[in-house]
PDB file of N, CA and C in Angstrom:
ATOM      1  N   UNK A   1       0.823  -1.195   0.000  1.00  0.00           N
ATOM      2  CA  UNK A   1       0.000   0.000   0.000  1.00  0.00           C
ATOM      3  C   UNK A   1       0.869   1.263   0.000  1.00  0.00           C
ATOM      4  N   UNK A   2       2.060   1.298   0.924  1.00  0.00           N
ATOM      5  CA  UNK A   2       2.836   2.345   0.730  1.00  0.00           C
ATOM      6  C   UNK A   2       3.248   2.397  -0.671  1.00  0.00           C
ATOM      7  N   UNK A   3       3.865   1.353  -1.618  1.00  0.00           N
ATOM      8  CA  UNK A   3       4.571   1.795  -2.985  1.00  0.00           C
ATOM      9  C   UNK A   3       3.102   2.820  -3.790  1.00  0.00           C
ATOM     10  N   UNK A   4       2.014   2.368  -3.465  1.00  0.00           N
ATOM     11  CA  UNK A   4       1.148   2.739  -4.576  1.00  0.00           C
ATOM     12  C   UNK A   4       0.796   4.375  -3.870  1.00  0.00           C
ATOM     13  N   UNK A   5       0.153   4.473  -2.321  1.00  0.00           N
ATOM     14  CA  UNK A   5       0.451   5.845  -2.149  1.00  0.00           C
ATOM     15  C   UNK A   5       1.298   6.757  -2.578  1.00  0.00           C
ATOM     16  N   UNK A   6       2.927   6.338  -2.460  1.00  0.00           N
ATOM     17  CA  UNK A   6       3.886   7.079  -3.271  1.00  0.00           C
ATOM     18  C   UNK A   6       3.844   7.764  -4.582  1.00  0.00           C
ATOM     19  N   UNK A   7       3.434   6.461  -5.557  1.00  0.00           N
ATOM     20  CA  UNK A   7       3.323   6.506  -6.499  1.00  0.00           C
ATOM     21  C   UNK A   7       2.164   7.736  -7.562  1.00  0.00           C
ATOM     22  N   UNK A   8       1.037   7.390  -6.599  1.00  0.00           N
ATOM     23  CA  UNK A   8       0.001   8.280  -6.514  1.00  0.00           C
ATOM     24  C   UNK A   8       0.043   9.630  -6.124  1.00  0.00           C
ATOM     25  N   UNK A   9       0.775   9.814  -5.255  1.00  0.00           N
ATOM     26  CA  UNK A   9       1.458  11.306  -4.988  1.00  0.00           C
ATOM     27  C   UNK A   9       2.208  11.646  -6.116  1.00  0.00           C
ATOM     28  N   UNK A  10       2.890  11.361  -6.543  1.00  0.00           N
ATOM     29  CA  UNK A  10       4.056  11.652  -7.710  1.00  0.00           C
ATOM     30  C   UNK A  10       3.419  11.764  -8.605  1.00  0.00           C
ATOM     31  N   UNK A  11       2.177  11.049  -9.224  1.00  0.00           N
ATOM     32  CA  UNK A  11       1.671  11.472 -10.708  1.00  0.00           C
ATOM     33  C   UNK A  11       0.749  12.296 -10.467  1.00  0.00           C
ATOM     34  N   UNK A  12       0.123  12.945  -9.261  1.00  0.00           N
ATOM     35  CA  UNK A  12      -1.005  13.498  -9.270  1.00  0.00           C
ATOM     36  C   UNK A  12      -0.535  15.119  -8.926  1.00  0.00           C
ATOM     37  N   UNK A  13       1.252  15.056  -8.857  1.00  0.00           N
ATOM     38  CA  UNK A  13       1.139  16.460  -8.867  1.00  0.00           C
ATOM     39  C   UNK A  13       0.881  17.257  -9.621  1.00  0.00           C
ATOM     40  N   UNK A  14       0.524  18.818  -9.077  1.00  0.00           N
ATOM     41  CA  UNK A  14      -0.252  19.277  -9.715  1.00  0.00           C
ATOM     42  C   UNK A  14       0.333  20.078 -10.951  1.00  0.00           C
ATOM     43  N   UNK A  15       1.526  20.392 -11.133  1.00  0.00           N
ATOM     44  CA  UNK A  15       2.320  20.980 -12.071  1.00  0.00           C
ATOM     45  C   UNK A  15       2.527  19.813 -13.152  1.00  0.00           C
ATOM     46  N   UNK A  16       2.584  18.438 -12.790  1.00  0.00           N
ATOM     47  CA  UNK A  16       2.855  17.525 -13.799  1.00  0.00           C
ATOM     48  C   UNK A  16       1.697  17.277 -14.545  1.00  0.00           C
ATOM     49  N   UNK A  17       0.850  16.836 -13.610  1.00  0.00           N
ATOM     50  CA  UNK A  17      -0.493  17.184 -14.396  1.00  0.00           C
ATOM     51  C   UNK A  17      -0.990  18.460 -15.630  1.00  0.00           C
ATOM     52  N   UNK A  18      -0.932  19.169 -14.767  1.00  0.00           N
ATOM     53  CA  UNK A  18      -1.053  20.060 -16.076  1.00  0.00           C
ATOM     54  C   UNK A  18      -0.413  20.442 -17.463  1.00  0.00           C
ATOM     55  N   UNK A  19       1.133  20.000 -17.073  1.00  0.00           N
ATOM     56  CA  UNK A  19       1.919  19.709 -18.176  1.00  0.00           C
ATOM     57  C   UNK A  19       1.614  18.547 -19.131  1.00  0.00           C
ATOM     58  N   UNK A  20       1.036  17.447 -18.471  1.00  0.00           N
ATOM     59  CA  UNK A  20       0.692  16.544 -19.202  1.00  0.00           C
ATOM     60  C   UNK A  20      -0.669  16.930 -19.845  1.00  0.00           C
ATOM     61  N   UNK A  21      -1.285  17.497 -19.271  1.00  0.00           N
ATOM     62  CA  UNK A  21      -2.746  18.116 -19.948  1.00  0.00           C
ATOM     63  C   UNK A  21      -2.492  18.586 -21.343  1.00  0.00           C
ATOM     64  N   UNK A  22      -1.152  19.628 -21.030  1.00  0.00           N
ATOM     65  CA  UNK A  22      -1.370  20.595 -22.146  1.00  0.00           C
ATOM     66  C   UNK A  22      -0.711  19.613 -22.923  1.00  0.00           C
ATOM     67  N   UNK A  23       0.127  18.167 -22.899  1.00  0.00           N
ATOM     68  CA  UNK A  23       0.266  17.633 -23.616  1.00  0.00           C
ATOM     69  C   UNK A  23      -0.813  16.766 -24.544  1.00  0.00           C
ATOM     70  N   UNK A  24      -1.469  16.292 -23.643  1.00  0.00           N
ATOM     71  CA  UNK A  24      -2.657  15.746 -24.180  1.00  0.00           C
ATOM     72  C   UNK A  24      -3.841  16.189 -25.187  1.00  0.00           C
ATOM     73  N   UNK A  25      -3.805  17.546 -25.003  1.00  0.00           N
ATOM     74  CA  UNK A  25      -4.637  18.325 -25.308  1.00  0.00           C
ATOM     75  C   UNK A  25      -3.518  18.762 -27.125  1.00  0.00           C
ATOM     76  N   UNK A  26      -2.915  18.976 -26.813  1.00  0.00           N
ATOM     77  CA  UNK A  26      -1.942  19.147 -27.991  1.00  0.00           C
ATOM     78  C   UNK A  26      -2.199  18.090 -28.508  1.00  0.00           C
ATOM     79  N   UNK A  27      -1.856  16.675 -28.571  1.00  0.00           N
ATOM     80  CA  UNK A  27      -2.088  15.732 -29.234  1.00  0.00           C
ATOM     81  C   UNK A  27      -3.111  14.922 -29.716  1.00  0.00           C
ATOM     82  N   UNK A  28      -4.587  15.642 -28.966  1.00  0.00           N
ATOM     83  CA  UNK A  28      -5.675  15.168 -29.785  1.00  0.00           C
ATOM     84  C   UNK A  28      -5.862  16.211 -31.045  1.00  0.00           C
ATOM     85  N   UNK A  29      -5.589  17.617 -30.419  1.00  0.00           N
ATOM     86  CA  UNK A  29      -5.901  18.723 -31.341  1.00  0.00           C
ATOM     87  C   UNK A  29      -5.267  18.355 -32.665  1.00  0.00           C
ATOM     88  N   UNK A  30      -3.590  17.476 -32.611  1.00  0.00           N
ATOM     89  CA  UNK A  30      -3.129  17.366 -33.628  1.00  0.00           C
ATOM     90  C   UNK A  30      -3.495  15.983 -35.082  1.00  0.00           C
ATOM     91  N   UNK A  31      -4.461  15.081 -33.778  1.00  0.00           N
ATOM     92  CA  UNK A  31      -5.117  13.636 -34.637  1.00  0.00           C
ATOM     93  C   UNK A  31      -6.573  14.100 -34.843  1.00  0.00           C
ATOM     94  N   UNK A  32      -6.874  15.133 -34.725  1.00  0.00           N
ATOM     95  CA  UNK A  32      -8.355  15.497 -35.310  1.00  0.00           C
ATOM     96  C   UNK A  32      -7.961  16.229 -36.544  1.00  0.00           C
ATOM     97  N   UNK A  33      -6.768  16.990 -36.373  1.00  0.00           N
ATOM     98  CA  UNK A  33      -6.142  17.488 -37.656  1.00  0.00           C
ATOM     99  C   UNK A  33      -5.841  16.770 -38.991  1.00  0.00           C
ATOM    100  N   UNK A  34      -5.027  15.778 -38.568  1.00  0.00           N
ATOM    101  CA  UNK A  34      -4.774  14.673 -39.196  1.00  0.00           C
ATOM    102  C   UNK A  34      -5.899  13.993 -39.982  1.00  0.00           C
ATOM    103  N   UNK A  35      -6.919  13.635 -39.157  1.00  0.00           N
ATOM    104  CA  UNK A  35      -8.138  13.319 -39.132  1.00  0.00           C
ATOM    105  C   UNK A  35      -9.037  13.762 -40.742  1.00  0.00           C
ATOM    106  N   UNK A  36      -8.651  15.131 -40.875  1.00  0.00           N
ATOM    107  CA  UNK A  36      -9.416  16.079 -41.665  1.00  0.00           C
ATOM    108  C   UNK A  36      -8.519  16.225 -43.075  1.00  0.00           C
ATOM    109  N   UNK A  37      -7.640  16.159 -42.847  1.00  0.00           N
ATOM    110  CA  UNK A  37      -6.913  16.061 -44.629  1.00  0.00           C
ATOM    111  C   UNK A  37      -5.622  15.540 -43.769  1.00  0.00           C
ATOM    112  N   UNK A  38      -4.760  15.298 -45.319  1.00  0.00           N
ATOM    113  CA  UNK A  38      -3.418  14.488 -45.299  1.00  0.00           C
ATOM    114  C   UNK A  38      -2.193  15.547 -44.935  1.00  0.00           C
ATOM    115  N   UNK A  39      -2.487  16.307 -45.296  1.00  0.00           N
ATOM    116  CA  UNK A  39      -1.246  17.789 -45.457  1.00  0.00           C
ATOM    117  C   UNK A  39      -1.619  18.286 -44.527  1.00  0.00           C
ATOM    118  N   UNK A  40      -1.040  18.754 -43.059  1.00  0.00           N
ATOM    119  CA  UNK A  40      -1.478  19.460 -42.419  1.00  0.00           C
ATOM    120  C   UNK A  40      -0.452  20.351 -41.749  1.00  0.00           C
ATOM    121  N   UNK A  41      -0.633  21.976 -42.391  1.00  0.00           N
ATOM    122  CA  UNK A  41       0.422  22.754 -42.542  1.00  0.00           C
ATOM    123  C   UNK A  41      -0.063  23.890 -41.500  1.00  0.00           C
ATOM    124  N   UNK A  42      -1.331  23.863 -40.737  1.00  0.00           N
ATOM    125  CA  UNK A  42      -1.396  25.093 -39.930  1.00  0.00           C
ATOM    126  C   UNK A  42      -3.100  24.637 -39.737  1.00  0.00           C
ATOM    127  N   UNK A  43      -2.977  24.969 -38.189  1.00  0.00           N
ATOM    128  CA  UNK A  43      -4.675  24.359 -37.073  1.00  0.00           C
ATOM    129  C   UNK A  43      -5.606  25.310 -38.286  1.00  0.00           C
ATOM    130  N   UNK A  44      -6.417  24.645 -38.089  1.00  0.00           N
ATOM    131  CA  UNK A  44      -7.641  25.384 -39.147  1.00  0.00           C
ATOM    132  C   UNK A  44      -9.137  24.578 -38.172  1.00  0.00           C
ATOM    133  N   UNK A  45     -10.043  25.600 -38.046  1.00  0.00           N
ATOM    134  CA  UNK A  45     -11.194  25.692 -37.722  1.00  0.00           C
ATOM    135  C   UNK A  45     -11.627  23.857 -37.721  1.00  0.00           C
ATOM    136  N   UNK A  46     -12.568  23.283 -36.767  1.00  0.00           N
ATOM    137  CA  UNK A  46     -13.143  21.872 -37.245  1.00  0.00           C
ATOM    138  C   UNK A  46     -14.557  22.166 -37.489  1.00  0.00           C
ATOM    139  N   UNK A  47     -14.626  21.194 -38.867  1.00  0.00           N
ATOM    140  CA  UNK A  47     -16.296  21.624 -38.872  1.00  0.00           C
ATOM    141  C   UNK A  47     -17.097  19.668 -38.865  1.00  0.00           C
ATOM    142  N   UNK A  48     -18.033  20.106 -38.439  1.00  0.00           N
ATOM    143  CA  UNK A  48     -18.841  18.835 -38.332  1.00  0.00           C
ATOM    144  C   UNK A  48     -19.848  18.707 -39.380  1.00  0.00           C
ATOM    145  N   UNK A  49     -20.035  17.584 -39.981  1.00  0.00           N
ATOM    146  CA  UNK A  49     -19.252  16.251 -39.211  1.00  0.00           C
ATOM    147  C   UNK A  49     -17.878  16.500 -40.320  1.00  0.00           C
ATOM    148  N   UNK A  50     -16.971  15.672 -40.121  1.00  0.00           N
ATOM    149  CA  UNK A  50     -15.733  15.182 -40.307  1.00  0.00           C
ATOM    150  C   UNK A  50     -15.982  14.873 -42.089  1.00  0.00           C
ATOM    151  N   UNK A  51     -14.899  14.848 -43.134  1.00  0.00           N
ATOM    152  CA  UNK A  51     -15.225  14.130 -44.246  1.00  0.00           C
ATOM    153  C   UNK A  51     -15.785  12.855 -44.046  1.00  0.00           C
ATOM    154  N   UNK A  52     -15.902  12.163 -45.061  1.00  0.00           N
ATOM    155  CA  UNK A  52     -16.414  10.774 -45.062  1.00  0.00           C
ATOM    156  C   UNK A  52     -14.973  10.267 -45.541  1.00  0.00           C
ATOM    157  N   UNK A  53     -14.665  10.736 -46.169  1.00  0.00           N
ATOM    158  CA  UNK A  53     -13.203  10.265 -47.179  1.00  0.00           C
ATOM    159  C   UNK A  53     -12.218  10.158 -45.703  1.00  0.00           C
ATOM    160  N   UNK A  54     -11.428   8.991 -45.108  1.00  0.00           N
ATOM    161  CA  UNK A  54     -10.467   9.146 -43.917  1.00  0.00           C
ATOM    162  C   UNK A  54      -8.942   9.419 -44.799  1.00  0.00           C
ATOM    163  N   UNK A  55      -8.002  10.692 -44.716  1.00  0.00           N
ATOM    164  CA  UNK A  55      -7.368  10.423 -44.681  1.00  0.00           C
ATOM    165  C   UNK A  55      -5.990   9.019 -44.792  1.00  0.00           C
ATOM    166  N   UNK A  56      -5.366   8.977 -45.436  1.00  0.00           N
ATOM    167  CA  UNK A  56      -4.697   7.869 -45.603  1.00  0.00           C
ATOM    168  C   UNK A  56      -3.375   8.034 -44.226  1.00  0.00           C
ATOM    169  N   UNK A  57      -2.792   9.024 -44.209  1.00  0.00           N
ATOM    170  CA  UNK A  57      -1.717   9.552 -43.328  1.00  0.00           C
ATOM    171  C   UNK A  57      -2.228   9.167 -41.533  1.00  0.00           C
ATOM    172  N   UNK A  58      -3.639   9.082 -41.219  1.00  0.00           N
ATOM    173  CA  UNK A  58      -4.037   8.709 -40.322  1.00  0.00           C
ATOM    174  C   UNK A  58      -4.049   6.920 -40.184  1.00  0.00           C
ATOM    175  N   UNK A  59      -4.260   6.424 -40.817  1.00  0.00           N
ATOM    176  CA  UNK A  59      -3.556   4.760 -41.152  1.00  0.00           C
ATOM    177  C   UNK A  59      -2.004   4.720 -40.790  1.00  0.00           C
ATOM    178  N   UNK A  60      -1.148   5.667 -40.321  1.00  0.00           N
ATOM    179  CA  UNK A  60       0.146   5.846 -40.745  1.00  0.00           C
ATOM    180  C   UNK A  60      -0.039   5.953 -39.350  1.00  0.00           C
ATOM    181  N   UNK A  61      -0.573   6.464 -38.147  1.00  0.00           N
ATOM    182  CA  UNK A  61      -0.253   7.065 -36.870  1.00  0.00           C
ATOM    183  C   UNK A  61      -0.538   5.587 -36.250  1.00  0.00           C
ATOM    184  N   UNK A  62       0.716   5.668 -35.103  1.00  0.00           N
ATOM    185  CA  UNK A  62       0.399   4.058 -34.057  1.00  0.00           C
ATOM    186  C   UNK A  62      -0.885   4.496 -33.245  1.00  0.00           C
ATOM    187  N   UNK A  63      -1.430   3.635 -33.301  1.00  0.00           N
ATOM    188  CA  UNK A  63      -2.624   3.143 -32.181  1.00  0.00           C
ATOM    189  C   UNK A  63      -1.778   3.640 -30.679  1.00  0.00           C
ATOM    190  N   UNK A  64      -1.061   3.751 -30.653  1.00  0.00           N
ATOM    191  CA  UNK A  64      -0.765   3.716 -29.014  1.00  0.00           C
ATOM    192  C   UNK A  64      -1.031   5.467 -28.611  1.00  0.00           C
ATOM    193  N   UNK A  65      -0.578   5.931 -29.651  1.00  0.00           N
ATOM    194  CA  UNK A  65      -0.744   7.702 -29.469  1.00  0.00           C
ATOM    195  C   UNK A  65      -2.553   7.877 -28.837  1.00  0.00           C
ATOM    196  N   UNK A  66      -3.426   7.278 -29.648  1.00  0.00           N
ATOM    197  CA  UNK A  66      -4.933   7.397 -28.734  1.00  0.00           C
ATOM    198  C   UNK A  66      -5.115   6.564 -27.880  1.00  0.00           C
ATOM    199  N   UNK A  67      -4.802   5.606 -27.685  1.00  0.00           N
ATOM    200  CA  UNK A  67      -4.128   4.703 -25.944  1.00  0.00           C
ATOM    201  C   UNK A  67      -3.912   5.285 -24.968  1.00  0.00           C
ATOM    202  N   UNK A  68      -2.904   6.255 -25.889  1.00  0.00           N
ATOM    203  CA  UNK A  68      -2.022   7.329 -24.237  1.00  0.00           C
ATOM    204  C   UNK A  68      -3.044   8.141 -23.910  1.00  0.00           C
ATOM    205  N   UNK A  69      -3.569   8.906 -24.526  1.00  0.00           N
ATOM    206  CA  UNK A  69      -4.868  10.206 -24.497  1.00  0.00           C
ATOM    207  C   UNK A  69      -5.836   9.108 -23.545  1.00  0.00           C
ATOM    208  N   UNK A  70      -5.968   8.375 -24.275  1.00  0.00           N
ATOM    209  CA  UNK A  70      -7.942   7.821 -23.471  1.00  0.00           C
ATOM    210  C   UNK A  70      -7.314   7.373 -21.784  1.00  0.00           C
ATOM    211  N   UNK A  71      -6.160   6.299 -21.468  1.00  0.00           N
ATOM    212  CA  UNK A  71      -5.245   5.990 -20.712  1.00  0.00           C
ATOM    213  C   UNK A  71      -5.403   7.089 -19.689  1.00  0.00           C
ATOM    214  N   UNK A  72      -4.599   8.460 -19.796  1.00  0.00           N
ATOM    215  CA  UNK A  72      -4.138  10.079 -19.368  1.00  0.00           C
ATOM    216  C   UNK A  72      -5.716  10.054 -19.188  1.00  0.00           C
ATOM    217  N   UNK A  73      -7.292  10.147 -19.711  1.00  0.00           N
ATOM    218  CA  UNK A  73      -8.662  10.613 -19.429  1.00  0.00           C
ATOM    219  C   UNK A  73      -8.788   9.906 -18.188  1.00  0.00           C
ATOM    220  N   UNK A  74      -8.877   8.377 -18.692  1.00  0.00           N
ATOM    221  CA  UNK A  74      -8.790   7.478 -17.379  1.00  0.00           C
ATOM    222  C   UNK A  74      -8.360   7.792 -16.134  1.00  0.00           C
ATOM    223  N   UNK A  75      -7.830   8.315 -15.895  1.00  0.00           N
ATOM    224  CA  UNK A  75      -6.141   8.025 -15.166  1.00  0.00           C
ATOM    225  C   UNK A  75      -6.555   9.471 -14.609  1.00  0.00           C
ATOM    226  N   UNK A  76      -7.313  10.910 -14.901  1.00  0.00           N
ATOM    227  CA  UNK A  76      -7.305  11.680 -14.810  1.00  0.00           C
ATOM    228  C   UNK A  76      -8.856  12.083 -14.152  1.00  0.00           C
ATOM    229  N   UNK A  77      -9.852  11.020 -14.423  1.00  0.00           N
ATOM    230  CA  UNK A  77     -11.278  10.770 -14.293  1.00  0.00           C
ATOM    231  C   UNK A  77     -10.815  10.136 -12.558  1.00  0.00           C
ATOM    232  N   UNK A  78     -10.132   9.016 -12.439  1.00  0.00           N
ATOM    233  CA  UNK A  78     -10.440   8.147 -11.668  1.00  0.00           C
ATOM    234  C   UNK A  78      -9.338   9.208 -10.253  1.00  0.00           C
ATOM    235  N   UNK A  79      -8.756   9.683 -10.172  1.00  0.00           N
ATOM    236  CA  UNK A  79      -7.659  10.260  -9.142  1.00  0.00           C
ATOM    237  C   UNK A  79      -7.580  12.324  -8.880  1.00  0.00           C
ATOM    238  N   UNK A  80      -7.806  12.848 -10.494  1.00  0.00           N
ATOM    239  CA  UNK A  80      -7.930  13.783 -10.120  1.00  0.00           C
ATOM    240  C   UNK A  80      -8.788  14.500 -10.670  1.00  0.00           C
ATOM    241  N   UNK A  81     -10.420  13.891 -10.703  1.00  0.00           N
ATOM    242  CA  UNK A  81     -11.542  14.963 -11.576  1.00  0.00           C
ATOM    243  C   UNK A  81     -12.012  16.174 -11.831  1.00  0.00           C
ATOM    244  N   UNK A  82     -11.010  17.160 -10.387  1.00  0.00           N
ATOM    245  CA  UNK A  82     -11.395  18.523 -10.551  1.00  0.00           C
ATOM    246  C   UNK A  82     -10.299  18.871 -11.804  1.00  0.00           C
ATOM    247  N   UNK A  83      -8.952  18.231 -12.659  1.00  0.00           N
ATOM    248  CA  UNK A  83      -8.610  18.785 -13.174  1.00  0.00           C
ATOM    249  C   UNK A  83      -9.055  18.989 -14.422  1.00  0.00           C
ATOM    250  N   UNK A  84     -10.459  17.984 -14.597  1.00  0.00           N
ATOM    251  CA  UNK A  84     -11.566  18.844 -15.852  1.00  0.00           C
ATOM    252  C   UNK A  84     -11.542  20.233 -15.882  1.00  0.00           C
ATOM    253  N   UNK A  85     -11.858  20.674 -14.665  1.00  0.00           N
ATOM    254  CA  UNK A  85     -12.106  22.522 -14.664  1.00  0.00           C
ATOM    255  C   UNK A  85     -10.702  23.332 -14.959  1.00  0.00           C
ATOM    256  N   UNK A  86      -9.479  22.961 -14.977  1.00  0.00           N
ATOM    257  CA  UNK A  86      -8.311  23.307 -15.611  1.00  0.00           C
ATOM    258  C   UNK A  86      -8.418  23.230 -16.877  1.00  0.00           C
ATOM    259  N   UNK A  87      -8.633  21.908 -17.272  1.00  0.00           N
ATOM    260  CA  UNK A  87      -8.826  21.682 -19.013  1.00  0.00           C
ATOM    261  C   UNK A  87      -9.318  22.727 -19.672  1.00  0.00           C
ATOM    262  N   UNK A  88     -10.564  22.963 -19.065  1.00  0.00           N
ATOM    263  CA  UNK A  88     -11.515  23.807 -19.363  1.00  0.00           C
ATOM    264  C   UNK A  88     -10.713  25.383 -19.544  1.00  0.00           C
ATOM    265  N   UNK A  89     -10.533  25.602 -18.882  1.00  0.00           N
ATOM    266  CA  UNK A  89     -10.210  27.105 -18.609  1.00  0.00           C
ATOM    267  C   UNK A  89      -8.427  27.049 -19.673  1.00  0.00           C
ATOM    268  N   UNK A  90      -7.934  26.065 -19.427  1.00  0.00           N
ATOM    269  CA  UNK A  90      -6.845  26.028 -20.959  1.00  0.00           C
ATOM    270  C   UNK A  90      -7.386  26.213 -22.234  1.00  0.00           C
ATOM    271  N   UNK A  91      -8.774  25.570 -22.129  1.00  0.00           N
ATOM    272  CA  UNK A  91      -9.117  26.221 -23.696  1.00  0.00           C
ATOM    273  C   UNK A  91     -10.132  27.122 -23.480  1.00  0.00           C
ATOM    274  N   UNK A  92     -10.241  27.522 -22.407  1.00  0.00           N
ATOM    275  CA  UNK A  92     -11.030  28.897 -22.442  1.00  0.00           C
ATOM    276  C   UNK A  92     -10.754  29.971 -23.834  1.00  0.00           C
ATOM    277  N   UNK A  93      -9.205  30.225 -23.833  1.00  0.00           N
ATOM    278  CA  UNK A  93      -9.174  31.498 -24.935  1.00  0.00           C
ATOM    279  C   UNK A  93      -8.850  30.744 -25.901  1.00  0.00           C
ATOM    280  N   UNK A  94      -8.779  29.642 -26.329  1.00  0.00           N
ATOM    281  CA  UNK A  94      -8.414  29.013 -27.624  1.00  0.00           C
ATOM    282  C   UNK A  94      -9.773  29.170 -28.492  1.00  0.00           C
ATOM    283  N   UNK A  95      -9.553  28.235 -29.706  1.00  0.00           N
ATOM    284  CA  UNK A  95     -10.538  27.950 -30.754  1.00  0.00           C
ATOM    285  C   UNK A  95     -11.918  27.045 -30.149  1.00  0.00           C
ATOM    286  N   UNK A  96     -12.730  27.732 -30.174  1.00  0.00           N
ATOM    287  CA  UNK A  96     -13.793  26.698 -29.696  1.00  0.00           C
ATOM    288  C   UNK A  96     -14.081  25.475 -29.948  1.00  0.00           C
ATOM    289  N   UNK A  97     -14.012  25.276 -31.438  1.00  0.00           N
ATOM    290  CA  UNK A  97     -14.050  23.893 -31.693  1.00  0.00           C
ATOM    291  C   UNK A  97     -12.877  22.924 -31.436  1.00  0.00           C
ATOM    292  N   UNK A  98     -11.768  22.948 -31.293  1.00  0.00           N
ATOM    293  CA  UNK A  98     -11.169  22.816 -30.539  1.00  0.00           C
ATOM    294  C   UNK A  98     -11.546  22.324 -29.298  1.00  0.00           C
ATOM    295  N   UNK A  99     -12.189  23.323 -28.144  1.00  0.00           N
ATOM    296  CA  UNK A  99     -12.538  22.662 -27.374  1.00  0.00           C
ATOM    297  C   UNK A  99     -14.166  22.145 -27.248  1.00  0.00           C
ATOM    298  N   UNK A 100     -14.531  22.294 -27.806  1.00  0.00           N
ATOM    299  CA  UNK A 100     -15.986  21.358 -28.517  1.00  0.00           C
ATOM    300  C   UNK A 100     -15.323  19.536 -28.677  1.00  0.00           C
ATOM    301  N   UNK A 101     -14.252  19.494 -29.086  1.00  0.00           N
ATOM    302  CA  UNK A 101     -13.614  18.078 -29.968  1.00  0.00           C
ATOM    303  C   UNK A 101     -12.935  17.567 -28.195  1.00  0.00           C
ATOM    304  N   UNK A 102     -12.114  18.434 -27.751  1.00  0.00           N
ATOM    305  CA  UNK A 102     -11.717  17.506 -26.537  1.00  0.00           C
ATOM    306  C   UNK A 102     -12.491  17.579 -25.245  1.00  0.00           C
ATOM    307  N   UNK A 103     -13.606  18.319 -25.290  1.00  0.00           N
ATOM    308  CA  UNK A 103     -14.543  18.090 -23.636  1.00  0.00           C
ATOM    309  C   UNK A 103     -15.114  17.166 -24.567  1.00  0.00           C
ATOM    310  N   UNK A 104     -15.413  16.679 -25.536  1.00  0.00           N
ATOM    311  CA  UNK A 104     -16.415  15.595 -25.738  1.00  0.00           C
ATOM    312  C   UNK A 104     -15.821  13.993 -25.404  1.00  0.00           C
ATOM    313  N   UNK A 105     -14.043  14.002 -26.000  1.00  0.00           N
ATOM    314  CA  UNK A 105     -13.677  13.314 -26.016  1.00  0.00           C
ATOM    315  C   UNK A 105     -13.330  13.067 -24.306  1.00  0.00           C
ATOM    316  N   UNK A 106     -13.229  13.972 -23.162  1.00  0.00           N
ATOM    317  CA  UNK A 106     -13.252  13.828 -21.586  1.00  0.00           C
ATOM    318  C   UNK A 106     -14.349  13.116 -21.170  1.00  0.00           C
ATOM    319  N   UNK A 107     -15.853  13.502 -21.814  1.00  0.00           N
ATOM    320  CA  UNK A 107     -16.961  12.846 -21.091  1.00  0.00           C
ATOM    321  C   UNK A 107     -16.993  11.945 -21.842  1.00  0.00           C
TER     322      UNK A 107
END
């Protein structure tokens, strides 16, 4: 019980956390990109729904990159749930859709 208390202290701090947020948050923003055409040279607006046509370059990304994201939700749901309201307020001044695409992907 002590190794896992430890352990639990150490990932739940609160500076790492948020660093990992803004990582997370970076890396869905960048597979919804992906998501939307093959060339992707600068964030552009998301509109719904998505093409029908998937990208080929998204066949190209490992499975483990949305592992880590859903994993990090998990992991972030089950130990520290107020840091939804951080998320939140990180994309407060960003692109809305943007954060339209990752509070959906949190709940």
């Amino acid at each position: 019980m002590k190794w896992y208390l430890c352990i639990k202290a150490a990932l739940t701090e609160p500076q790492l956390l948020e660093l990992t947020m803004n990582f997370h948050i970076a890396t869905s923003s960048w597979l919804v990109q992906v998501a939307r055409e093959s060339h992707v040279t600068a964030f552009e607006p998301i509109t719904f729904p998505l093409p029908d046509k998937v990208p080929v370059v998204l066949g190209y990304t490992p499975e483990f990159i949305m592992g880590n994201v859903t994993d990090f939700t998990l992991f972030l749901h089950r130990f520290k749930d107020d840091m939804y309201e951080v998320c939140y307020t990180i994309l407060e001044g960003k692109n809305k859709s943007m954060k339209h695409v990752v509070m959906n992907q949190i709940n």
